[in-house]
PDB file of N, CA and C in Angstrom:
ATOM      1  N   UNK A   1      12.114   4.748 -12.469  1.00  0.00           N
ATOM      2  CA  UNK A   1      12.912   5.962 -12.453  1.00  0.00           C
ATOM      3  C   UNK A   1      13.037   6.458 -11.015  1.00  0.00           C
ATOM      4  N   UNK A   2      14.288   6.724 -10.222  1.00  0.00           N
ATOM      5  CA  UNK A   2      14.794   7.401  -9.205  1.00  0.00           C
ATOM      6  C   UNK A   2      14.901   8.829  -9.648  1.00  0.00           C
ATOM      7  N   UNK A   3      14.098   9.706  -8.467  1.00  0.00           N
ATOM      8  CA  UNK A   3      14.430  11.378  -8.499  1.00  0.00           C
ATOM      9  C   UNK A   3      15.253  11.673  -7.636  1.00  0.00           C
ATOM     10  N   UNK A   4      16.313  12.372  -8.130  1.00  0.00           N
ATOM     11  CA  UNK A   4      17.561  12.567  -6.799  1.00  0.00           C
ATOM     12  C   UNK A   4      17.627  13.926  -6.786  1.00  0.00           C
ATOM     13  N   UNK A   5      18.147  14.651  -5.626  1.00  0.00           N
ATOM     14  CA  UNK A   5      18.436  15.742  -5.062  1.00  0.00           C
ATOM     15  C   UNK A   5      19.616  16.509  -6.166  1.00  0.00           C
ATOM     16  N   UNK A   6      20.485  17.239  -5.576  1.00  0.00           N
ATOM     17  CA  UNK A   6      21.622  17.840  -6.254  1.00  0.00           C
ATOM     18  C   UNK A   6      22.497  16.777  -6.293  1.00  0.00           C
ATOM     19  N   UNK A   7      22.985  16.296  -4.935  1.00  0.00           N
ATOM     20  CA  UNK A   7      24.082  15.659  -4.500  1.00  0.00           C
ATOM     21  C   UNK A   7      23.794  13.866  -5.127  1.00  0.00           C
ATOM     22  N   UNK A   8      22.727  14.028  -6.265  1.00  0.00           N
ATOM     23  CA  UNK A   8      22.748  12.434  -7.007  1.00  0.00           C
ATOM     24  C   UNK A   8      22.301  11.741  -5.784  1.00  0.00           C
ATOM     25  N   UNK A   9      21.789  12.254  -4.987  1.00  0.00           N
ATOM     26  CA  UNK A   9      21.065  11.066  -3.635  1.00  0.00           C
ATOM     27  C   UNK A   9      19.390  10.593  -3.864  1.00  0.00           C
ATOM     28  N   UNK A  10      19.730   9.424  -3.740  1.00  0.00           N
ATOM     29  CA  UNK A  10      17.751   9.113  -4.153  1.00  0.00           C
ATOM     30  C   UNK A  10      17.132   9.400  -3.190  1.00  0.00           C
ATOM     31  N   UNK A  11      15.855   9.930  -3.579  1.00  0.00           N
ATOM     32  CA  UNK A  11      15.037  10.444  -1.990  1.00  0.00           C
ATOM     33  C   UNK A  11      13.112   9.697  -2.762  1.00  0.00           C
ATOM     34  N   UNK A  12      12.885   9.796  -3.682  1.00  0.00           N
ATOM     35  CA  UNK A  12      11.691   9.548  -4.157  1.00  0.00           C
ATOM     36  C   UNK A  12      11.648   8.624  -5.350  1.00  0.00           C
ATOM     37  N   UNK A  13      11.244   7.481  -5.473  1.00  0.00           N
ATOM     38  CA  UNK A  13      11.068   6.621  -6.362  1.00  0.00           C
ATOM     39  C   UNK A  13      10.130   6.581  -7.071  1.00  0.00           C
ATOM     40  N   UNK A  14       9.691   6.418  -8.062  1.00  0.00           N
ATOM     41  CA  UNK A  14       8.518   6.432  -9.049  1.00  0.00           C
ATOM     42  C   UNK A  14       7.954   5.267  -8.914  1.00  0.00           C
ATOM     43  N   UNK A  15       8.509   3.663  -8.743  1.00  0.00           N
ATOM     44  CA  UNK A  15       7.900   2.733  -8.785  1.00  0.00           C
ATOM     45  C   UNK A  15       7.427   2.762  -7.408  1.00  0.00           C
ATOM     46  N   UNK A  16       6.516   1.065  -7.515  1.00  0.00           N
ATOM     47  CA  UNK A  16       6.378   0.436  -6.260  1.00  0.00           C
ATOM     48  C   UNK A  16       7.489  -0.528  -5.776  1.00  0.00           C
ATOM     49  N   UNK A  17       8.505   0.247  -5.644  1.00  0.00           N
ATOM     50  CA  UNK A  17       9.863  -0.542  -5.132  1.00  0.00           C
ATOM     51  C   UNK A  17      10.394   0.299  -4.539  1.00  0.00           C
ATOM     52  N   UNK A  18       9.424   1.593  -3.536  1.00  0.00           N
ATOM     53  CA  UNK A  18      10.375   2.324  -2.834  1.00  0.00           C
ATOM     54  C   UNK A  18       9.953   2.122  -1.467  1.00  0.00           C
ATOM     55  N   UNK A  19      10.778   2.614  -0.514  1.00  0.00           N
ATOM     56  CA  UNK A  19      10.427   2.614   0.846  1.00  0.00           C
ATOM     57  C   UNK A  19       9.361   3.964   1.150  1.00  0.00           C
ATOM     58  N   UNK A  20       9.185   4.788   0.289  1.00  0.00           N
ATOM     59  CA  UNK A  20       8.043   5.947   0.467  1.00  0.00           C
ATOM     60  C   UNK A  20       6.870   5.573   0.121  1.00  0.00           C
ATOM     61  N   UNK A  21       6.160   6.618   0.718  1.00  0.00           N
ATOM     62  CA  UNK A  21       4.926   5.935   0.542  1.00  0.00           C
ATOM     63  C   UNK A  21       3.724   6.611  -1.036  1.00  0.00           C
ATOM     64  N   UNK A  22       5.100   7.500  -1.139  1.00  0.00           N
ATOM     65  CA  UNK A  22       4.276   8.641  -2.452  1.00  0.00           C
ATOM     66  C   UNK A  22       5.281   8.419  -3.765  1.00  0.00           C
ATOM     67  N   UNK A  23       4.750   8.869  -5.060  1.00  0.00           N
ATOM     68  CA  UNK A  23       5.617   8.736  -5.992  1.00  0.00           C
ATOM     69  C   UNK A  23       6.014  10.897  -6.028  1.00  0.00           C
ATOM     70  N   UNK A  24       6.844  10.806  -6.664  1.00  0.00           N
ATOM     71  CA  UNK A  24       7.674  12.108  -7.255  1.00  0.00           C
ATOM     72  C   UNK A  24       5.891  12.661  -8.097  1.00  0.00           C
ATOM     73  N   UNK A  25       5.419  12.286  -8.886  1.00  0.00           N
ATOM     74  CA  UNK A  25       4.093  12.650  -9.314  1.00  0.00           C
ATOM     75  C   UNK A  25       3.114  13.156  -8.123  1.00  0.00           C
ATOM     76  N   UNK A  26       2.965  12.186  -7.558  1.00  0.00           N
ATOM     77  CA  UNK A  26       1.467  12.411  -6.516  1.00  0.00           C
ATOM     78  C   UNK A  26       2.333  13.930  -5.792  1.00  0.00           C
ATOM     79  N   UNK A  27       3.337  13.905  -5.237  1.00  0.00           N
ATOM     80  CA  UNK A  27       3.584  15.199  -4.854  1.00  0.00           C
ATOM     81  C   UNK A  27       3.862  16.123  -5.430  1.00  0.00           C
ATOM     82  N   UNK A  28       3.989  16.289  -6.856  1.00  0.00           N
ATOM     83  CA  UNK A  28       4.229  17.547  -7.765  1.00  0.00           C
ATOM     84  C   UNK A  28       3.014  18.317  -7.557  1.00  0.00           C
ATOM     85  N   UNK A  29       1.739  16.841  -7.183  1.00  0.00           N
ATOM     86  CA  UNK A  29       0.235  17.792  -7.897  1.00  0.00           C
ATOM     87  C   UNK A  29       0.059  19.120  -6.607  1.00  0.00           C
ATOM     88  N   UNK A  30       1.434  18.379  -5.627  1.00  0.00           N
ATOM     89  CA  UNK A  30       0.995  19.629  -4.289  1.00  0.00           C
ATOM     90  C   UNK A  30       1.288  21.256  -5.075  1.00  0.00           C
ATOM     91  N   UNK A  31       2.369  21.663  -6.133  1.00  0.00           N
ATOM     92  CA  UNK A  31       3.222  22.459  -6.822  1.00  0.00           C
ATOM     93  C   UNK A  31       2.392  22.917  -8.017  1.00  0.00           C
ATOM     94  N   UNK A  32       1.851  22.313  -8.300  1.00  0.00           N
ATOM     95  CA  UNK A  32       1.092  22.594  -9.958  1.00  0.00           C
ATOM     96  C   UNK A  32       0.648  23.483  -9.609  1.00  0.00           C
ATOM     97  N   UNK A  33       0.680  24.875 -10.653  1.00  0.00           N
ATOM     98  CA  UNK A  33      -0.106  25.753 -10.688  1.00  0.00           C
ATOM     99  C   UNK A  33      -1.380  25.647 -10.829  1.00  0.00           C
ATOM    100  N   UNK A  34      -1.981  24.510 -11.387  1.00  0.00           N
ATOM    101  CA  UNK A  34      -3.492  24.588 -11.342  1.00  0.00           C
ATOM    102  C   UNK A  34      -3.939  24.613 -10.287  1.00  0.00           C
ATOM    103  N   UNK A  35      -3.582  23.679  -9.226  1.00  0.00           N
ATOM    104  CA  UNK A  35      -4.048  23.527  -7.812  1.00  0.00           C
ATOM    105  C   UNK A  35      -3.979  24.583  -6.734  1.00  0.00           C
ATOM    106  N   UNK A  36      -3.272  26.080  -7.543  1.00  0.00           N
ATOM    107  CA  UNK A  36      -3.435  26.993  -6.524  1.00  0.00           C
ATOM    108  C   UNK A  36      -4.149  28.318  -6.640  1.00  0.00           C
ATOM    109  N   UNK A  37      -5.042  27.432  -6.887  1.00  0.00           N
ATOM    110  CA  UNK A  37      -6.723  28.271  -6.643  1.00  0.00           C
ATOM    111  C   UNK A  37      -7.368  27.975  -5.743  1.00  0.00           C
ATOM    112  N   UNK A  38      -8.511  28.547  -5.586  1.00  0.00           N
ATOM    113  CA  UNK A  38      -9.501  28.314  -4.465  1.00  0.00           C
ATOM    114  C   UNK A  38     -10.615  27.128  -4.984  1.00  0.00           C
ATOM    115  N   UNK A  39     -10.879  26.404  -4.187  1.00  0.00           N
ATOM    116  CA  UNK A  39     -12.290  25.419  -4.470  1.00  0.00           C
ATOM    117  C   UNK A  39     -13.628  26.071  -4.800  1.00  0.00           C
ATOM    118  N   UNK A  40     -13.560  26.732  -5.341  1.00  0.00           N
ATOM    119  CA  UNK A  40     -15.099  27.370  -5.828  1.00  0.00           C
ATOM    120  C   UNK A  40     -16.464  26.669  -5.349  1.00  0.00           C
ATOM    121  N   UNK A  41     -16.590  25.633  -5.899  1.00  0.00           N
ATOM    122  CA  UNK A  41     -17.917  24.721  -5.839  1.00  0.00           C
ATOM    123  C   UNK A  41     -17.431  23.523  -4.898  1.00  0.00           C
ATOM    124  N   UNK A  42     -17.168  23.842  -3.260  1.00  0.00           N
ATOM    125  CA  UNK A  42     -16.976  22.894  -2.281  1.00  0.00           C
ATOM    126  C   UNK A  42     -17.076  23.358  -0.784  1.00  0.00           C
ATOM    127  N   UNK A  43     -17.614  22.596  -0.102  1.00  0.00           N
ATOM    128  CA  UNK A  43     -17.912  23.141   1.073  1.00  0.00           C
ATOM    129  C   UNK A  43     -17.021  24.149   1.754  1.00  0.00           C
ATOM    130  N   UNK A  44     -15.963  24.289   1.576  1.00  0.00           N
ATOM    131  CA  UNK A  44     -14.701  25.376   1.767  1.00  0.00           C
ATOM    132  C   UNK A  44     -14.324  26.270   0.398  1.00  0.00           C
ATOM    133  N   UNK A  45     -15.432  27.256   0.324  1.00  0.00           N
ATOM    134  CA  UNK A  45     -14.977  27.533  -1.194  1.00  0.00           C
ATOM    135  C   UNK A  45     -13.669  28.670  -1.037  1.00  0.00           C
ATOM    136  N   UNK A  46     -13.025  28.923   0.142  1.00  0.00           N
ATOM    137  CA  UNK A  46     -11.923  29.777   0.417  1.00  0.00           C
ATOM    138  C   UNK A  46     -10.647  28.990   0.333  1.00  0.00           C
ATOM    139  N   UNK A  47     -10.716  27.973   0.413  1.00  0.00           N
ATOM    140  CA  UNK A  47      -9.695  26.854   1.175  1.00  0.00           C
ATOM    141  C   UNK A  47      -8.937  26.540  -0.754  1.00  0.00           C
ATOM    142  N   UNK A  48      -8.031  26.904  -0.876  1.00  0.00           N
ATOM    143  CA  UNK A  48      -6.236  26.645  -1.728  1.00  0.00           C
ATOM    144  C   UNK A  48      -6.880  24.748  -2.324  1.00  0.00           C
ATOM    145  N   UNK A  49      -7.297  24.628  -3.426  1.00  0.00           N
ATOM    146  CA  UNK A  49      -7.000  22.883  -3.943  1.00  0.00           C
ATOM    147  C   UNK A  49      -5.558  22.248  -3.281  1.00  0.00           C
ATOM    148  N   UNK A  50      -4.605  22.821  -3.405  1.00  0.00           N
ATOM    149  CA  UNK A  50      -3.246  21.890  -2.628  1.00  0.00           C
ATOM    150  C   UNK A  50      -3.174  22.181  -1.476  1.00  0.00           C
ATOM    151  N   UNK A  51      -3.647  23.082  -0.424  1.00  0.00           N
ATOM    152  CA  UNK A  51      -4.228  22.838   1.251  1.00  0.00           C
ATOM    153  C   UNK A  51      -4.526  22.005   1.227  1.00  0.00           C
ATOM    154  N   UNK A  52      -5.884  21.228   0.716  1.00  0.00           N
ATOM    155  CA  UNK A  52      -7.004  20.392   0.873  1.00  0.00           C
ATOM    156  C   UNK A  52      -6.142  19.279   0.281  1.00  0.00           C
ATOM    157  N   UNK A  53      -5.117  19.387  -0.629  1.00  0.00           N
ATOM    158  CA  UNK A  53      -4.822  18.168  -0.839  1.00  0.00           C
ATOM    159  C   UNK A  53      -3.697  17.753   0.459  1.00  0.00           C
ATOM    160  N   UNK A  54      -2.957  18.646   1.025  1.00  0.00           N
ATOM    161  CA  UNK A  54      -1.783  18.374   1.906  1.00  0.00           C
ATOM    162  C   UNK A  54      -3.078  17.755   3.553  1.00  0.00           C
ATOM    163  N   UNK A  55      -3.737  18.349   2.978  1.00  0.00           N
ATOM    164  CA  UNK A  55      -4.734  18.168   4.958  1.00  0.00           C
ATOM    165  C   UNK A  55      -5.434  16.681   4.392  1.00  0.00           C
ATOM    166  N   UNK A  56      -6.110  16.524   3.334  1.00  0.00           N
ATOM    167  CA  UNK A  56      -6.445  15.211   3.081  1.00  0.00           C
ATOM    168  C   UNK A  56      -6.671  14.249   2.639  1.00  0.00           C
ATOM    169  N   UNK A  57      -5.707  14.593   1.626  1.00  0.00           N
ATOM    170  CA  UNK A  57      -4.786  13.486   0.806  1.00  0.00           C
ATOM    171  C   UNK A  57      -3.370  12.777   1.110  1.00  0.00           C
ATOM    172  N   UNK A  58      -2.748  13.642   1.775  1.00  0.00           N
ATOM    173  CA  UNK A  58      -1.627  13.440   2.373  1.00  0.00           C
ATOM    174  C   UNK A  58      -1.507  13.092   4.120  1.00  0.00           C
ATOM    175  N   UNK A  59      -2.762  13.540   4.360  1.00  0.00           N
ATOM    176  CA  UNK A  59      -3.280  13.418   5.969  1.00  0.00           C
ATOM    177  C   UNK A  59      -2.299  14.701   6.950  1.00  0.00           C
ATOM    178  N   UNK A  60      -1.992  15.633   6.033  1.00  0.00           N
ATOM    179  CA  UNK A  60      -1.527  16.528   7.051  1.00  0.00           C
ATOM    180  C   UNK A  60       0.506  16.853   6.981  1.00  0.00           C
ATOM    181  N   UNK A  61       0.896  18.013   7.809  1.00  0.00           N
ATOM    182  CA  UNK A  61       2.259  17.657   7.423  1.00  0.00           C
ATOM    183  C   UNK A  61       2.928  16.762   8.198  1.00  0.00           C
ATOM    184  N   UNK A  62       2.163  16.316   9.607  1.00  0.00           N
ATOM    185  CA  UNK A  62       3.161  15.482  10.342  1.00  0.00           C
ATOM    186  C   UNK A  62       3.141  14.690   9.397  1.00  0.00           C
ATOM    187  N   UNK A  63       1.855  14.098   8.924  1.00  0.00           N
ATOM    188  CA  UNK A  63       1.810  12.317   8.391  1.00  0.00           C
ATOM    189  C   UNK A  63       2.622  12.354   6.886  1.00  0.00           C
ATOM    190  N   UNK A  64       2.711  13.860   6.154  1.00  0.00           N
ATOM    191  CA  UNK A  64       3.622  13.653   4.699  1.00  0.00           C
ATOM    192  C   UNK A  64       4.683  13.691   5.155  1.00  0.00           C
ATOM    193  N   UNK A  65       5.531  14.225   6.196  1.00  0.00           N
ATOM    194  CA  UNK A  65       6.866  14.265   6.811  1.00  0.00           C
ATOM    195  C   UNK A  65       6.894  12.349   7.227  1.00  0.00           C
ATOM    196  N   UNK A  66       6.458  12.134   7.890  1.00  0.00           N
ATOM    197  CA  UNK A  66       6.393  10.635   7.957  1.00  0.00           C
ATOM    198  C   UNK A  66       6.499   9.799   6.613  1.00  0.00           C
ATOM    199  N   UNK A  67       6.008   9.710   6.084  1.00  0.00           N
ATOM    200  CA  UNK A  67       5.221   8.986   4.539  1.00  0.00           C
ATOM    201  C   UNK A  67       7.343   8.958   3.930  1.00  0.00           C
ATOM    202  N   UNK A  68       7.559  10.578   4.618  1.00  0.00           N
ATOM    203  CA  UNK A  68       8.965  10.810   3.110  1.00  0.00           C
ATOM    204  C   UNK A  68       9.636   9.953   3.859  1.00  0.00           C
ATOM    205  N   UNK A  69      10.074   9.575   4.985  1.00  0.00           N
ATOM    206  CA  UNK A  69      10.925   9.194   6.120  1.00  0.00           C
ATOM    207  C   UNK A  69      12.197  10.275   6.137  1.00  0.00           C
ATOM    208  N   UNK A  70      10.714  11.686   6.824  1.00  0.00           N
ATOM    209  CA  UNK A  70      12.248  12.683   6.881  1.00  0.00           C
ATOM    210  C   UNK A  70      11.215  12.825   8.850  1.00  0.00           C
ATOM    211  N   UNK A  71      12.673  14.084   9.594  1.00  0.00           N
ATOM    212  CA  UNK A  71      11.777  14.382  10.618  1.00  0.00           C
ATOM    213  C   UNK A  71      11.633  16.056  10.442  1.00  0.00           C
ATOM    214  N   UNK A  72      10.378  16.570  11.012  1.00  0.00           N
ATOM    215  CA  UNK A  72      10.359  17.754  10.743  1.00  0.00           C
ATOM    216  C   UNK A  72      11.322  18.843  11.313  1.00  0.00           C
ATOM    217  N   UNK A  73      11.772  18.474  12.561  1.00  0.00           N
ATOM    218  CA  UNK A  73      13.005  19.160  13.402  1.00  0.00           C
ATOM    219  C   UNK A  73      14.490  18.943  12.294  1.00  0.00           C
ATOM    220  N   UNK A  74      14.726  17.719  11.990  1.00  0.00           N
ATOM    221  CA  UNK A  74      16.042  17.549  11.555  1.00  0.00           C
ATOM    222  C   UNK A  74      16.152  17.234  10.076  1.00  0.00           C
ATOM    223  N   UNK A  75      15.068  16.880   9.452  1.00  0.00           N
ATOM    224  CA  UNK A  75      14.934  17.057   7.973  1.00  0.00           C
ATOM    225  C   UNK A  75      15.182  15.273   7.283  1.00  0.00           C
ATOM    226  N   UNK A  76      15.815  15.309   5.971  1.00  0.00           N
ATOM    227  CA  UNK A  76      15.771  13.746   5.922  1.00  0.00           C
ATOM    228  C   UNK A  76      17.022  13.018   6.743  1.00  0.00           C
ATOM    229  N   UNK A  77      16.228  11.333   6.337  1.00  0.00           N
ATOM    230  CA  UNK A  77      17.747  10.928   6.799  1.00  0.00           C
ATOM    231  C   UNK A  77      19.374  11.063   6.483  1.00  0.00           C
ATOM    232  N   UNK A  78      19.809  10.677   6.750  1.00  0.00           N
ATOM    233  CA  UNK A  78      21.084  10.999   6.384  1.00  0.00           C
ATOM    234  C   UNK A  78      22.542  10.323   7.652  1.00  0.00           C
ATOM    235  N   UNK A  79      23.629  10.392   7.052  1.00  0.00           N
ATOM    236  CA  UNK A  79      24.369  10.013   8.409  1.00  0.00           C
ATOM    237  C   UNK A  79      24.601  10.318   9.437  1.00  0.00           C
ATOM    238  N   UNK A  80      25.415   9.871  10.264  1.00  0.00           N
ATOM    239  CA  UNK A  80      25.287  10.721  11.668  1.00  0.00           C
ATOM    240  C   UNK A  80      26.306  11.867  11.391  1.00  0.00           C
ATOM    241  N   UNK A  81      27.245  12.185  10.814  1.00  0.00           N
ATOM    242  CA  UNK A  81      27.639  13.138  10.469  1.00  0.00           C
ATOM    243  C   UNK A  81      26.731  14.470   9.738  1.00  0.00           C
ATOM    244  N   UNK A  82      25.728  13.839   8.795  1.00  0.00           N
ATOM    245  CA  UNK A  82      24.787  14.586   7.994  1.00  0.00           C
ATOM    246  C   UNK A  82      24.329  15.328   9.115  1.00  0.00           C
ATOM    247  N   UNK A  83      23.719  14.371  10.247  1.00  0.00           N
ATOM    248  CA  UNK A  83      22.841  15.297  11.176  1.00  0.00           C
ATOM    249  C   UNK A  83      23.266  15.966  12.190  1.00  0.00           C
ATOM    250  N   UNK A  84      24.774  15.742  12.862  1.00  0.00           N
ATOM    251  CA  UNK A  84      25.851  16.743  13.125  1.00  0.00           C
ATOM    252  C   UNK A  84      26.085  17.385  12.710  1.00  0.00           C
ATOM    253  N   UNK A  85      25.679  17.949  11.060  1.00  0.00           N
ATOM    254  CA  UNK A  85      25.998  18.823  10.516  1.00  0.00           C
ATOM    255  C   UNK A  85      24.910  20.093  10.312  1.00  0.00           C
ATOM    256  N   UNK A  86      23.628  19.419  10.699  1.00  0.00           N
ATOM    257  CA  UNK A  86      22.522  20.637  10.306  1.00  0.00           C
ATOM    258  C   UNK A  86      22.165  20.449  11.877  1.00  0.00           C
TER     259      UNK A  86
END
């Protein structure tokens, strides 16, 4: 299964047949309401469950901006018109 944007564009693949390095799942768990609590019983008991997952599960936002093959200045790929345009 392909997850596409508005514009029907694929950006995240579910299988292991995509050029990303995450599925549409592994990054929802960043969104789930469960995960936005605090770690109670962990050496950071202040620190957000989806912080801790974006800092080290994902290795951070440069490295999940990498992983999507977007850039953080100009966003995903797209054509050279796309990026003339934003």
């Amino acid at each position: 299964m392909t997850v596409t944007n508005d514009f029907g564009e694929s950006f995240i693949a579910e299988g292991g047949d995509s050029k990303y390095q995450y599925t549409a799942n592994q990054l929802s768990d960043i969104v789930i309401l469960d995960n936005h609590h605090k770690e109670e019983n962990s050496k950071f008991p202040d620190r957000v469950i989806s912080s801790r997952m974006i800092v080290e599960d994902f290795k951070g936002i440069p490295a999940l901006a990498r992983a999507l093959n977007t850039d953080l200045k100009t966003g995903i790929e797209g054509t050279a018109m796309d990026r003339v345009e934003r």
